[in-house]
PDB file of N, CA and C in Angstrom:
ATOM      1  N   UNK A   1      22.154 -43.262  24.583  1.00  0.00           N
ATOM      2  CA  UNK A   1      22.373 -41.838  24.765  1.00  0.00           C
ATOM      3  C   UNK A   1      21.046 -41.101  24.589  1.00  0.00           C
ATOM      4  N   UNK A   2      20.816 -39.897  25.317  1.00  0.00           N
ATOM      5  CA  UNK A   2      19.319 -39.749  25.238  1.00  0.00           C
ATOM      6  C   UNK A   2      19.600 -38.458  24.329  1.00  0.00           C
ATOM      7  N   UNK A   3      18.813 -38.318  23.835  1.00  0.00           N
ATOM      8  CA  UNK A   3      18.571 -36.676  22.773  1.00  0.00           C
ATOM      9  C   UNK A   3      18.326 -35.888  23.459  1.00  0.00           C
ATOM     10  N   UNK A   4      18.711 -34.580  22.953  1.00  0.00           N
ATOM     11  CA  UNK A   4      18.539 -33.176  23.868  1.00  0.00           C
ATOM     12  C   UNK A   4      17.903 -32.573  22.795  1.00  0.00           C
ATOM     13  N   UNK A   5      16.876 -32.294  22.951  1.00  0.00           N
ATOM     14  CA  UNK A   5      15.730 -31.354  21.905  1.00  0.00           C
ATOM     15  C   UNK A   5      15.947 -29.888  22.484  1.00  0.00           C
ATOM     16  N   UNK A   6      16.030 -29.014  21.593  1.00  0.00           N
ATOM     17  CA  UNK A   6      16.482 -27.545  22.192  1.00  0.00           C
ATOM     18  C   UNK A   6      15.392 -26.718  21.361  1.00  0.00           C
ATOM     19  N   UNK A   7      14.668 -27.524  20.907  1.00  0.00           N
ATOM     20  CA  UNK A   7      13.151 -26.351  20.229  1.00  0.00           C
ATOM     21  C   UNK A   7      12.305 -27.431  20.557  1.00  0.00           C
ATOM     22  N   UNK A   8      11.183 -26.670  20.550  1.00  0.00           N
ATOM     23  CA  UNK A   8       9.750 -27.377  21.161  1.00  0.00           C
ATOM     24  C   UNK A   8       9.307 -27.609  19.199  1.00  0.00           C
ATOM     25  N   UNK A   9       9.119 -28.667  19.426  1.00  0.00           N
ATOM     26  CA  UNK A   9       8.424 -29.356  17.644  1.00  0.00           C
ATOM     27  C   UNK A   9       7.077 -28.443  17.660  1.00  0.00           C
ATOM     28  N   UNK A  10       6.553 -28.857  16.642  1.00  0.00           N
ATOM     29  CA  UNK A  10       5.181 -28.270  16.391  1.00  0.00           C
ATOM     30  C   UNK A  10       5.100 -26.721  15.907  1.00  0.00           C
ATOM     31  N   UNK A  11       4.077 -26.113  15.735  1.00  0.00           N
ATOM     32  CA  UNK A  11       3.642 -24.452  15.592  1.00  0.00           C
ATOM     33  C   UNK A  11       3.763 -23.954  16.676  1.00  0.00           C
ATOM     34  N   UNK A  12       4.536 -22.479  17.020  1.00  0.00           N
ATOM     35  CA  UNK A  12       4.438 -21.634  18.013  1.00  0.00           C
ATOM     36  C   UNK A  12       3.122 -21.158  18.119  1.00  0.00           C
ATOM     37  N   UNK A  13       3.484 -20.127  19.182  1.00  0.00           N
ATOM     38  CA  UNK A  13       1.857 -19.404  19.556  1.00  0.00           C
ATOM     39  C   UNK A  13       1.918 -18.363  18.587  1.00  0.00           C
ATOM     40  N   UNK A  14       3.240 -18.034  17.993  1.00  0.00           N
ATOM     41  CA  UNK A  14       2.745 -16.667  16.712  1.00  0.00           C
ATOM     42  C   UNK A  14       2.203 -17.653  15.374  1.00  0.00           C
ATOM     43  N   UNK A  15       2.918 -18.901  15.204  1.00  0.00           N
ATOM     44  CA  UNK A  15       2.156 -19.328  13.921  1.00  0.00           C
ATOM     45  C   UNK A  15       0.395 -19.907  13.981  1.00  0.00           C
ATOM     46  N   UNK A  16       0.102 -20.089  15.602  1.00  0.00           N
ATOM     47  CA  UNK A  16      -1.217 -20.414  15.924  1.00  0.00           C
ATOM     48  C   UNK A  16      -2.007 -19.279  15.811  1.00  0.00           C
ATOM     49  N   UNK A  17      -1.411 -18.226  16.313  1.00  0.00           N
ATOM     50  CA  UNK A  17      -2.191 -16.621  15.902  1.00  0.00           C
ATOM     51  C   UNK A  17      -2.755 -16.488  14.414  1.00  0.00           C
ATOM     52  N   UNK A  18      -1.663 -16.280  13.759  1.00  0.00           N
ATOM     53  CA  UNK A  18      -1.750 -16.040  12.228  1.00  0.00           C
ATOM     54  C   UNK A  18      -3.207 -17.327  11.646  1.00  0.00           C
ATOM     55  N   UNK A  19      -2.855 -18.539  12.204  1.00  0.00           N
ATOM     56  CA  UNK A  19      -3.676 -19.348  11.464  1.00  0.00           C
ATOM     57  C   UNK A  19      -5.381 -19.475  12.218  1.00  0.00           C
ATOM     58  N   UNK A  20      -5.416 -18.924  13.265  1.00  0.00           N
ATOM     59  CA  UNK A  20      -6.450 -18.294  13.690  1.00  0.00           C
ATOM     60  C   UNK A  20      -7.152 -17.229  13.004  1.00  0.00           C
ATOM     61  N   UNK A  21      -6.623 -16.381  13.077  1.00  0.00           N
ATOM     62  CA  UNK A  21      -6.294 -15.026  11.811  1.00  0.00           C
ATOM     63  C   UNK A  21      -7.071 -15.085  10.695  1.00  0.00           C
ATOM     64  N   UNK A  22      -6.444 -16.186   9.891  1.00  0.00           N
ATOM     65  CA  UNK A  22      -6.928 -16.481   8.882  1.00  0.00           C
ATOM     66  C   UNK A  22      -8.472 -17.433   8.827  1.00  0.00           C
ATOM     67  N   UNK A  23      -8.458 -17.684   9.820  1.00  0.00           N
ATOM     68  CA  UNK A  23      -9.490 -18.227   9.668  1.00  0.00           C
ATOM     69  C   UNK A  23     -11.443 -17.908  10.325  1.00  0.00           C
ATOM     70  N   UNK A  24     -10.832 -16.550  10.402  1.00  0.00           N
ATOM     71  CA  UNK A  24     -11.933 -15.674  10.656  1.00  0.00           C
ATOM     72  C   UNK A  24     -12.754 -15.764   9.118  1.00  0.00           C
ATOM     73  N   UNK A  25     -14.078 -16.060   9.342  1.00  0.00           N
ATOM     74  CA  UNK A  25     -15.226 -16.405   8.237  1.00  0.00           C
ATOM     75  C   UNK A  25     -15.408 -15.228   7.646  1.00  0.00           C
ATOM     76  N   UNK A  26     -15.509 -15.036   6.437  1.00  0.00           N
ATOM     77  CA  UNK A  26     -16.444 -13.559   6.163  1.00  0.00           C
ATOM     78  C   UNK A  26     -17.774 -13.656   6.530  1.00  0.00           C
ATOM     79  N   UNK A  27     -17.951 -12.301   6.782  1.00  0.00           N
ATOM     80  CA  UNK A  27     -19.092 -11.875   7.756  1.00  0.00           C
ATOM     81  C   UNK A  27     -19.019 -12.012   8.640  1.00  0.00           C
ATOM     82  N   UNK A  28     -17.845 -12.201   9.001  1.00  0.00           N
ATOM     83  CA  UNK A  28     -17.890 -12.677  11.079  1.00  0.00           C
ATOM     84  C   UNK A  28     -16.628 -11.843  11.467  1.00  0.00           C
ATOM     85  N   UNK A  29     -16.520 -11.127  12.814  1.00  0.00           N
ATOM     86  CA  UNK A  29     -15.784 -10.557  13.357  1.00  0.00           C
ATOM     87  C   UNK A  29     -15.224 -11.627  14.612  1.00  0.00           C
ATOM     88  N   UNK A  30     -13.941 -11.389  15.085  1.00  0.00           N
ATOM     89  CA  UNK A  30     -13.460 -11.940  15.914  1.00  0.00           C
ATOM     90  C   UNK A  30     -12.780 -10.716  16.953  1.00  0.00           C
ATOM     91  N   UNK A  31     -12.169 -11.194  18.161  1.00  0.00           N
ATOM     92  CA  UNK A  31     -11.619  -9.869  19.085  1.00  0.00           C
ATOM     93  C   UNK A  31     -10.119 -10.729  19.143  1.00  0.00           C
ATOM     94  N   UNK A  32      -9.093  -9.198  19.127  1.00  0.00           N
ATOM     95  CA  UNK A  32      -7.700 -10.090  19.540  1.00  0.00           C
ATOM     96  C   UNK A  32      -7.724 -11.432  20.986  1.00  0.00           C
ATOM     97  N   UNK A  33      -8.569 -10.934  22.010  1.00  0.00           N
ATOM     98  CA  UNK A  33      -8.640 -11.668  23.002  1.00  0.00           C
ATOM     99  C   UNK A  33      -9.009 -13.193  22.490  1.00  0.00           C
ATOM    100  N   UNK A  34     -10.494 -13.372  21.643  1.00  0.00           N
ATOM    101  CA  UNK A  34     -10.326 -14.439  21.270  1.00  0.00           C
ATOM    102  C   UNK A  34      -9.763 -14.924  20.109  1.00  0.00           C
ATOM    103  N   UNK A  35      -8.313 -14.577  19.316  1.00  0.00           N
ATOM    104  CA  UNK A  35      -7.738 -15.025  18.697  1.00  0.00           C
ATOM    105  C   UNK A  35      -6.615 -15.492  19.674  1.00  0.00           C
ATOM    106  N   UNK A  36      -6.208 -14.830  20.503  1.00  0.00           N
ATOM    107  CA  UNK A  36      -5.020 -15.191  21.834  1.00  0.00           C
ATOM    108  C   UNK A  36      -5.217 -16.787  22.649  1.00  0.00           C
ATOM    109  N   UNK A  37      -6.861 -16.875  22.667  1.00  0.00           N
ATOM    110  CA  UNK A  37      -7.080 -17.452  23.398  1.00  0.00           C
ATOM    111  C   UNK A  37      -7.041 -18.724  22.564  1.00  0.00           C
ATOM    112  N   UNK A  38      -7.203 -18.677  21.501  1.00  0.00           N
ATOM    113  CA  UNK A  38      -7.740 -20.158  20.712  1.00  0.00           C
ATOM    114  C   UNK A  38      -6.276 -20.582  19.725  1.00  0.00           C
ATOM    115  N   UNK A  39      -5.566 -19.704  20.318  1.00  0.00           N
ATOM    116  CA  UNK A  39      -3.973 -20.300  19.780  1.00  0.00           C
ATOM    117  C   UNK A  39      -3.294 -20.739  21.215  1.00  0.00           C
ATOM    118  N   UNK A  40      -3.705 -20.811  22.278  1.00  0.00           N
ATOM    119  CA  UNK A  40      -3.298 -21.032  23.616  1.00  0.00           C
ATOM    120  C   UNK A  40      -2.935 -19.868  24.355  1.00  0.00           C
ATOM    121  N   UNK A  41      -2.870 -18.844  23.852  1.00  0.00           N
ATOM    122  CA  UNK A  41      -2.177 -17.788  25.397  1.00  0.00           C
ATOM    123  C   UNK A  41      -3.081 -17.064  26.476  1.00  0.00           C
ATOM    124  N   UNK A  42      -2.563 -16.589  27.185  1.00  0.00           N
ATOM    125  CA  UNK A  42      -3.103 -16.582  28.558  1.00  0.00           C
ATOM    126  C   UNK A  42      -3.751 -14.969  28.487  1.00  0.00           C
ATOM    127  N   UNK A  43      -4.078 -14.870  29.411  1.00  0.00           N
ATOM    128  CA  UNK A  43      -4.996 -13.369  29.881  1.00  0.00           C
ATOM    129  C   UNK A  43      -4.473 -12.169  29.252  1.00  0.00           C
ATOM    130  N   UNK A  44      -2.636 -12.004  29.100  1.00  0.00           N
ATOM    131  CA  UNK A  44      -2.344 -10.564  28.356  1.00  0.00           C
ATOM    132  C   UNK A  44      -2.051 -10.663  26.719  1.00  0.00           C
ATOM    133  N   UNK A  45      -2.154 -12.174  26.566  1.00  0.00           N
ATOM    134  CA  UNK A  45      -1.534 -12.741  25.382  1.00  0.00           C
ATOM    135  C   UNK A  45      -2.458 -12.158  24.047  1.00  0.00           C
ATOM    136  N   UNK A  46      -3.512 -11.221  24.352  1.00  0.00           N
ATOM    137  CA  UNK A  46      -4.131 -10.383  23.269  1.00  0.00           C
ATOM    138  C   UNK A  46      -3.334  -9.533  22.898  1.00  0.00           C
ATOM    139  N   UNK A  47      -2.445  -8.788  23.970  1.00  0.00           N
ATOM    140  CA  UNK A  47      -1.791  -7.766  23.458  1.00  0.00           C
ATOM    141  C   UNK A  47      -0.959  -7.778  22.744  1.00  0.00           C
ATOM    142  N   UNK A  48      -0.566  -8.626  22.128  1.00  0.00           N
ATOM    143  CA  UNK A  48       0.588  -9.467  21.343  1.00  0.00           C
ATOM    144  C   UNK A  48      -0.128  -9.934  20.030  1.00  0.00           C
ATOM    145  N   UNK A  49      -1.405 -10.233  19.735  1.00  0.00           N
ATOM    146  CA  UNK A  49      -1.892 -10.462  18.602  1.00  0.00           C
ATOM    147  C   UNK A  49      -1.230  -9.049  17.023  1.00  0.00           C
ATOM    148  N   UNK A  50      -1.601  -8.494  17.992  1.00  0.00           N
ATOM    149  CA  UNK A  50      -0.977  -7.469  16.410  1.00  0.00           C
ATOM    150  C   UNK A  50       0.344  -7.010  16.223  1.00  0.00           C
ATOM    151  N   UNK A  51       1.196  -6.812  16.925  1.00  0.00           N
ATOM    152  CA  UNK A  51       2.231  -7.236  16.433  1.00  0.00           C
ATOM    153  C   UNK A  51       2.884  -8.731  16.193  1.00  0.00           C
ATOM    154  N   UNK A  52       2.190  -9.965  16.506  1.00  0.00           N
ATOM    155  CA  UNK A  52       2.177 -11.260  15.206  1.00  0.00           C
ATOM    156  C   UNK A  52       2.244 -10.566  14.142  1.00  0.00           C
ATOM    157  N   UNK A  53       0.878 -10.564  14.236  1.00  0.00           N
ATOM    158  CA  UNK A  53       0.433 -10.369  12.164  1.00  0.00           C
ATOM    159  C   UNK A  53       0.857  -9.579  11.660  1.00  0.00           C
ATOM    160  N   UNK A  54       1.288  -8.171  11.999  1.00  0.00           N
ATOM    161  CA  UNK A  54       2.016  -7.128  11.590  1.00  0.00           C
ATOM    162  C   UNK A  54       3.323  -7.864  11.056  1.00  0.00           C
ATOM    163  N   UNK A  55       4.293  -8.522  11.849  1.00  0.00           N
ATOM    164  CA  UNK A  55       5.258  -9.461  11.586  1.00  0.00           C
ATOM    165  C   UNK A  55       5.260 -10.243  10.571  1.00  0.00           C
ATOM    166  N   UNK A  56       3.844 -11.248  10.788  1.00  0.00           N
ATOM    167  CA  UNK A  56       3.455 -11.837   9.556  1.00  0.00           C
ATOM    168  C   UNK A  56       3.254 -11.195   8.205  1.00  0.00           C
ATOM    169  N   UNK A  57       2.739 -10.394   8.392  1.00  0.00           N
ATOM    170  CA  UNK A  57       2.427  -9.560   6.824  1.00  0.00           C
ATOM    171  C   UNK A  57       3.470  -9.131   5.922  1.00  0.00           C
ATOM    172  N   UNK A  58       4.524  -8.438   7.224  1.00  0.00           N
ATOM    173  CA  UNK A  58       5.861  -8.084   6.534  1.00  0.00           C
ATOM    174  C   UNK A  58       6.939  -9.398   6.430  1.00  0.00           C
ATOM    175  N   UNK A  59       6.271 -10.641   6.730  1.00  0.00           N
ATOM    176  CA  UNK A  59       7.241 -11.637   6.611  1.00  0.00           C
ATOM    177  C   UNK A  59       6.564 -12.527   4.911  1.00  0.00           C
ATOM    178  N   UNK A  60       5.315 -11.750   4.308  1.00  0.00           N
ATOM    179  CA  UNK A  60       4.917 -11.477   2.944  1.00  0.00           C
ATOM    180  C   UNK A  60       3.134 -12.461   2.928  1.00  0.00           C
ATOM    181  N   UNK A  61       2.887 -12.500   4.635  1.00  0.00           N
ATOM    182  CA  UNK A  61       1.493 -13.751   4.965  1.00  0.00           C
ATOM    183  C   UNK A  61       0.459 -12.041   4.406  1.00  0.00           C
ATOM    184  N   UNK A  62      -0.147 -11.958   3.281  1.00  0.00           N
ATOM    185  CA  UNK A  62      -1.082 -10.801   2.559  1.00  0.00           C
ATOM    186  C   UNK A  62      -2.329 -10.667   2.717  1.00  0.00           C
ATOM    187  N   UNK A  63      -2.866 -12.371   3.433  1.00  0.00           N
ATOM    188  CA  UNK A  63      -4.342 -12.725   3.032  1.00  0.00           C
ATOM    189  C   UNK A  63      -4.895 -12.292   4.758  1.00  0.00           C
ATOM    190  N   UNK A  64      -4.346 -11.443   5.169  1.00  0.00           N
ATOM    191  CA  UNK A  64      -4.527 -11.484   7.141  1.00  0.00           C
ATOM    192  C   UNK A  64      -6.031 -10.269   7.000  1.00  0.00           C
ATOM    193  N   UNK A  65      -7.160 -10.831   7.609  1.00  0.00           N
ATOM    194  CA  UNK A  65      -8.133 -10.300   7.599  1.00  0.00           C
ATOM    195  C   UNK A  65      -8.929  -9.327   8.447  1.00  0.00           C
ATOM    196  N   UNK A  66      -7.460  -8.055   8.513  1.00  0.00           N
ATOM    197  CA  UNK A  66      -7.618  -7.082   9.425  1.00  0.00           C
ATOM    198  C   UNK A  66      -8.915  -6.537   9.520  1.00  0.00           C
ATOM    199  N   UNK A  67      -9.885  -6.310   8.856  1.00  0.00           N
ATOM    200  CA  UNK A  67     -10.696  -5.565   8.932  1.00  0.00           C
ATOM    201  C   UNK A  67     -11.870  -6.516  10.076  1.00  0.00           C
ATOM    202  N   UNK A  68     -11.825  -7.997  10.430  1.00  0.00           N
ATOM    203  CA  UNK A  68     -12.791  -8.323  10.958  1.00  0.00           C
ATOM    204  C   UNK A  68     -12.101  -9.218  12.219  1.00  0.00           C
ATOM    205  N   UNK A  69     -10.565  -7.882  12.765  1.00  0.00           N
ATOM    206  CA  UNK A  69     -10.490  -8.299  14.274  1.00  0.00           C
ATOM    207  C   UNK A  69     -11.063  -7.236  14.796  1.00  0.00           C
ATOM    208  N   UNK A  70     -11.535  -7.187  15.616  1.00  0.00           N
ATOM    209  CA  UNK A  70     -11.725  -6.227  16.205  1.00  0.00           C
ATOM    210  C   UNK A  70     -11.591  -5.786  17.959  1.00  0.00           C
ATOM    211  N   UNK A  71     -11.929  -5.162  19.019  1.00  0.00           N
ATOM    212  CA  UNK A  71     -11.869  -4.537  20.016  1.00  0.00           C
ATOM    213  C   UNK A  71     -12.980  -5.611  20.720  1.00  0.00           C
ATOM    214  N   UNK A  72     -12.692  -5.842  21.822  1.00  0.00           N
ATOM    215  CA  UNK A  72     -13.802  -6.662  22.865  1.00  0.00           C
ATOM    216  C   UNK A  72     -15.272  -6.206  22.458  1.00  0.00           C
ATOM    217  N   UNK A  73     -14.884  -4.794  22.733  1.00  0.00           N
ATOM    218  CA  UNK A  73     -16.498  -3.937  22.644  1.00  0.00           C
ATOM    219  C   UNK A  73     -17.137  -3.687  21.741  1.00  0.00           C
ATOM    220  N   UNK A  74     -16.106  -4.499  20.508  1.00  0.00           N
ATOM    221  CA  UNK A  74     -16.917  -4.196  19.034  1.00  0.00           C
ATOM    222  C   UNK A  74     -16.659  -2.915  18.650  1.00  0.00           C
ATOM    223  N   UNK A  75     -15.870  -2.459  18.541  1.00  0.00           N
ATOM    224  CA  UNK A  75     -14.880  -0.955  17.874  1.00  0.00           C
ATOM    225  C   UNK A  75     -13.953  -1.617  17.106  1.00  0.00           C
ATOM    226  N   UNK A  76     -14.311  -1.260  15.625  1.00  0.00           N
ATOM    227  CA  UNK A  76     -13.485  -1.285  15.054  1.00  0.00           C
ATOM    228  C   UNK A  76     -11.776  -0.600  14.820  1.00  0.00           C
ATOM    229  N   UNK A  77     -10.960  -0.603  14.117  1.00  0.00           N
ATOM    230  CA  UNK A  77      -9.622   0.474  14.687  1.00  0.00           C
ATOM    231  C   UNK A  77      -9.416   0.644  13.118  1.00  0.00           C
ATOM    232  N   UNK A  78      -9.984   1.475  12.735  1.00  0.00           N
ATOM    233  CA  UNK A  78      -9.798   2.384  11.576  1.00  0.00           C
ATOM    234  C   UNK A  78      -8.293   3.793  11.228  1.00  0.00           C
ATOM    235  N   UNK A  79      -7.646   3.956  10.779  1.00  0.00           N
ATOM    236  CA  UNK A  79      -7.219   4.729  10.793  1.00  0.00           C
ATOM    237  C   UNK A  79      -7.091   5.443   9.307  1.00  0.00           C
ATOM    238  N   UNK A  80      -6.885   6.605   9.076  1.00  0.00           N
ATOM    239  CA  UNK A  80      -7.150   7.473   8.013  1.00  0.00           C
ATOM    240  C   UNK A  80      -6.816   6.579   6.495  1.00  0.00           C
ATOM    241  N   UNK A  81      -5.680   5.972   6.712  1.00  0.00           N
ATOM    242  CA  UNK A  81      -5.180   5.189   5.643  1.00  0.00           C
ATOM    243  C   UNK A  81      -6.140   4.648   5.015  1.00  0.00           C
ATOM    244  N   UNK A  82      -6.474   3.641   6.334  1.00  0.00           N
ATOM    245  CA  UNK A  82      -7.127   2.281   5.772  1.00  0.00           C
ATOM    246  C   UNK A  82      -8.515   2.880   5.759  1.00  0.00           C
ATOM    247  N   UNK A  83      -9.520   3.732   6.493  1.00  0.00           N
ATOM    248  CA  UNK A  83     -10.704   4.139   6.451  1.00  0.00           C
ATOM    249  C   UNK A  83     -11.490   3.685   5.044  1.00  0.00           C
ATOM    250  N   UNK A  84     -11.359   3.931   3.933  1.00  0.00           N
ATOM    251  CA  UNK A  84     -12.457   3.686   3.267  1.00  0.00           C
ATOM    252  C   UNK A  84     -12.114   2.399   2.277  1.00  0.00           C
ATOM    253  N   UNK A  85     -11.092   1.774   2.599  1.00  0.00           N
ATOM    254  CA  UNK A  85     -11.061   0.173   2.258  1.00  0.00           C
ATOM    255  C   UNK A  85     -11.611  -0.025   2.874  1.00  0.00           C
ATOM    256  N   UNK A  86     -11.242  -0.438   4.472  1.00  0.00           N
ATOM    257  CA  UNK A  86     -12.096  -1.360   5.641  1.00  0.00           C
ATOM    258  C   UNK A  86     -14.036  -1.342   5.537  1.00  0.00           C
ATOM    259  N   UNK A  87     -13.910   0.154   5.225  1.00  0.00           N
ATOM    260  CA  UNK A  87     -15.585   0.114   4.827  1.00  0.00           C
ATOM    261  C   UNK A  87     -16.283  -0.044   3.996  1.00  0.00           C
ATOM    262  N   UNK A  88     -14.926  -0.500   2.815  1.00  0.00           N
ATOM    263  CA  UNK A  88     -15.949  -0.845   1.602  1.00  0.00           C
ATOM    264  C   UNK A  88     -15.932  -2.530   1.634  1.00  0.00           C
ATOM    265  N   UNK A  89     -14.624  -3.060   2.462  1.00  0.00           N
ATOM    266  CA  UNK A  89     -15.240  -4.645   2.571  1.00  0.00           C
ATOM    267  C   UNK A  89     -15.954  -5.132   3.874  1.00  0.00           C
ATOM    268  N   UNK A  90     -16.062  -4.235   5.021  1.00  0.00           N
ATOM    269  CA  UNK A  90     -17.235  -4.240   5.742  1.00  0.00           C
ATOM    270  C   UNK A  90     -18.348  -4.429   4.856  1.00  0.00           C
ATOM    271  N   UNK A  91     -19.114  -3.120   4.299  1.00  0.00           N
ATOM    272  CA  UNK A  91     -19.945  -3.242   3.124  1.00  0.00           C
ATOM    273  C   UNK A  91     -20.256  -4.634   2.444  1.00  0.00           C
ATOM    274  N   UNK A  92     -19.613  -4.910   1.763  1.00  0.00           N
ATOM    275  CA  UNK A  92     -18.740  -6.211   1.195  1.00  0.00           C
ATOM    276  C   UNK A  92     -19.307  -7.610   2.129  1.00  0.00           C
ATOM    277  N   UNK A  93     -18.796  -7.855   2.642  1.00  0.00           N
ATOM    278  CA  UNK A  93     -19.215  -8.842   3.949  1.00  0.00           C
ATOM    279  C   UNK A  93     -20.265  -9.000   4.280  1.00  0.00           C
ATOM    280  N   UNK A  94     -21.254  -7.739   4.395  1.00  0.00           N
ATOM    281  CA  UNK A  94     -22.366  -7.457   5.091  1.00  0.00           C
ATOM    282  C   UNK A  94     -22.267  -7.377   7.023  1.00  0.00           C
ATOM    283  N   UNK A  95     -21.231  -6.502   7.156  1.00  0.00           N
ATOM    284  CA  UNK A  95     -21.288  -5.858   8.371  1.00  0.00           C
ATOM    285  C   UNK A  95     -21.257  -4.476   8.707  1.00  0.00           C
ATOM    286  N   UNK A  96     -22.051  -4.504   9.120  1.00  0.00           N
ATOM    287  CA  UNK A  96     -22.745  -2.912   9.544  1.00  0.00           C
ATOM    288  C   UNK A  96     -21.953  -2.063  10.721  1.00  0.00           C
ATOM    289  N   UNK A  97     -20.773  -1.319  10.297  1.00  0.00           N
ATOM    290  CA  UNK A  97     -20.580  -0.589  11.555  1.00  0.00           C
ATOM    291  C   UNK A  97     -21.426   1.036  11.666  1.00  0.00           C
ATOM    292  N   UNK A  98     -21.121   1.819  13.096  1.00  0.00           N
ATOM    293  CA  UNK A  98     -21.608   3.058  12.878  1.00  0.00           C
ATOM    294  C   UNK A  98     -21.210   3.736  12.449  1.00  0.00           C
ATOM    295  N   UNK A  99     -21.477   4.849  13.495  1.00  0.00           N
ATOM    296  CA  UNK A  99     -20.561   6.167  12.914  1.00  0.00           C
ATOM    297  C   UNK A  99     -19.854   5.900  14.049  1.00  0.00           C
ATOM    298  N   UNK A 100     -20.175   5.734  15.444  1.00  0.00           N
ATOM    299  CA  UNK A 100     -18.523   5.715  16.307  1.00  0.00           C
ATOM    300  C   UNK A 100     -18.047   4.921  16.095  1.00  0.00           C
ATOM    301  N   UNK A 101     -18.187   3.752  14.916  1.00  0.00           N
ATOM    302  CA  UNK A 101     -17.415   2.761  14.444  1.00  0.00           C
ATOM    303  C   UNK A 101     -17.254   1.683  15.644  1.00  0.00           C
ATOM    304  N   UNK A 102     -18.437   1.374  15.589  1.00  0.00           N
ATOM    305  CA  UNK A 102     -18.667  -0.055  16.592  1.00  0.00           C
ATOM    306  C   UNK A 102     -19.690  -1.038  15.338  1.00  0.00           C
ATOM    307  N   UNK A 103     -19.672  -2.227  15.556  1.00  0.00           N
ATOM    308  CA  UNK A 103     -20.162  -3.287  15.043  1.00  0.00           C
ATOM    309  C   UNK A 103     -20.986  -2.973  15.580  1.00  0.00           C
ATOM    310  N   UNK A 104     -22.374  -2.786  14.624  1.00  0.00           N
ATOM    311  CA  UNK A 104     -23.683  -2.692  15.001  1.00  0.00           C
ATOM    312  C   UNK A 104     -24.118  -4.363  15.874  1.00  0.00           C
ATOM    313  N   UNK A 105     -24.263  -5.381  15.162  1.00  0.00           N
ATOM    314  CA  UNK A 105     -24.720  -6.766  15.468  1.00  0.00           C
ATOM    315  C   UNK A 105     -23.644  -7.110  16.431  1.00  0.00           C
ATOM    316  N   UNK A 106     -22.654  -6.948  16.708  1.00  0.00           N
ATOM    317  CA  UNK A 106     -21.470  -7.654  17.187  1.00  0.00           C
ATOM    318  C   UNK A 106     -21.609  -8.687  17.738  1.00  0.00           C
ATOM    319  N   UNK A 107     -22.635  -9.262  18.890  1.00  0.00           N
ATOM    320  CA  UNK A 107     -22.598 -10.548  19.572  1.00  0.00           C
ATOM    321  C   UNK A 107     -23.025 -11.333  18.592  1.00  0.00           C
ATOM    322  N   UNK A 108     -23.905 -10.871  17.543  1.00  0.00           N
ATOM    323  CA  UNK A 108     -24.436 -12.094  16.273  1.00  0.00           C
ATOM    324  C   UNK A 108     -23.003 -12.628  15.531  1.00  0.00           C
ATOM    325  N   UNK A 109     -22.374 -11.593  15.075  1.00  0.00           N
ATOM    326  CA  UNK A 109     -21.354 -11.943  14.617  1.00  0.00           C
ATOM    327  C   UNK A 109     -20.062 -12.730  14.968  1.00  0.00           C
ATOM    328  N   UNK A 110     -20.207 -12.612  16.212  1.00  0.00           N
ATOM    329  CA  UNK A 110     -18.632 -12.488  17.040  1.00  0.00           C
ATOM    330  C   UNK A 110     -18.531 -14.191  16.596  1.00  0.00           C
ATOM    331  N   UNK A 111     -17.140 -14.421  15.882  1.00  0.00           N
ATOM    332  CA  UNK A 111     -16.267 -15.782  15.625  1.00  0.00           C
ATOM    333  C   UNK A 111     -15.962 -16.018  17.449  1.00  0.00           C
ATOM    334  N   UNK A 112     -15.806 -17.126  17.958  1.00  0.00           N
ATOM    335  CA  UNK A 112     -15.179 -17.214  18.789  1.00  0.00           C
ATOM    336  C   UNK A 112     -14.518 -18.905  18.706  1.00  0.00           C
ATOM    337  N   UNK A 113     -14.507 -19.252  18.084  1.00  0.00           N
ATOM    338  CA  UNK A 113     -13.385 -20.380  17.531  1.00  0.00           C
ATOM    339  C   UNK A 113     -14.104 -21.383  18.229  1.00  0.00           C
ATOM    340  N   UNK A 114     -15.020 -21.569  18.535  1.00  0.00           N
ATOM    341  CA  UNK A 114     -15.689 -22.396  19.406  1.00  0.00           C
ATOM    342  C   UNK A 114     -16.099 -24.055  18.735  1.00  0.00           C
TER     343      UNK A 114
END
């Protein structure tokens, strides 16, 4: 009799996200695109990176190292809340953003899971 498997074994592409995620270096920035890409998904599959981890976080994953995903172009995404955490472990790290809040170094920095 043959088995009927009705889930694919292994880690999904949200638990490959998250562990991507996490494994952004300090001092190094990564872009959702290449966290999408190095868990397997395809060309829109960035847009889906943050609501993962958002998911993850509220599913109690704490250690997710928002402050060093960032935007293709090296823009960080600050918002009033988080503003002067993110810049005090920027600081912290030793990454330099501006004032329009772009990663000064960004191509030095950029993780790309390579």
């Amino acid at each position: 009799m043959n088995k009927i498997v009705t889930k694919k074994e292994g880690p999904t592409f949200s638990d490959r996200v998250v562990e991507a995620a996490l494994s952004v270096p300090a001092g190094r920035v990564t872009t959702y695109g290449h966290i999408a890409r190095a868990a397997g998904g395809g060309g829109q599959a960035a847009r889906s990176v943050s609501g993962i981890l958002g998911r993850a976080a509220n599913r109690g994953v704490k250690n997710i190292p928002w402050h060093r995903i960032v935007y293709a172009n090296g823009i960080v995404w600050i918002n009033s809340d988080h503003h002067d955490a993110r810049m005090k472990l920027y600081k912290k790290e030793g990454i330099s953003v501006n004032e329009k809040g772009k990663i000064i170094n960004f191509f030095d920095i950029l993780h790309t899971f390579d």
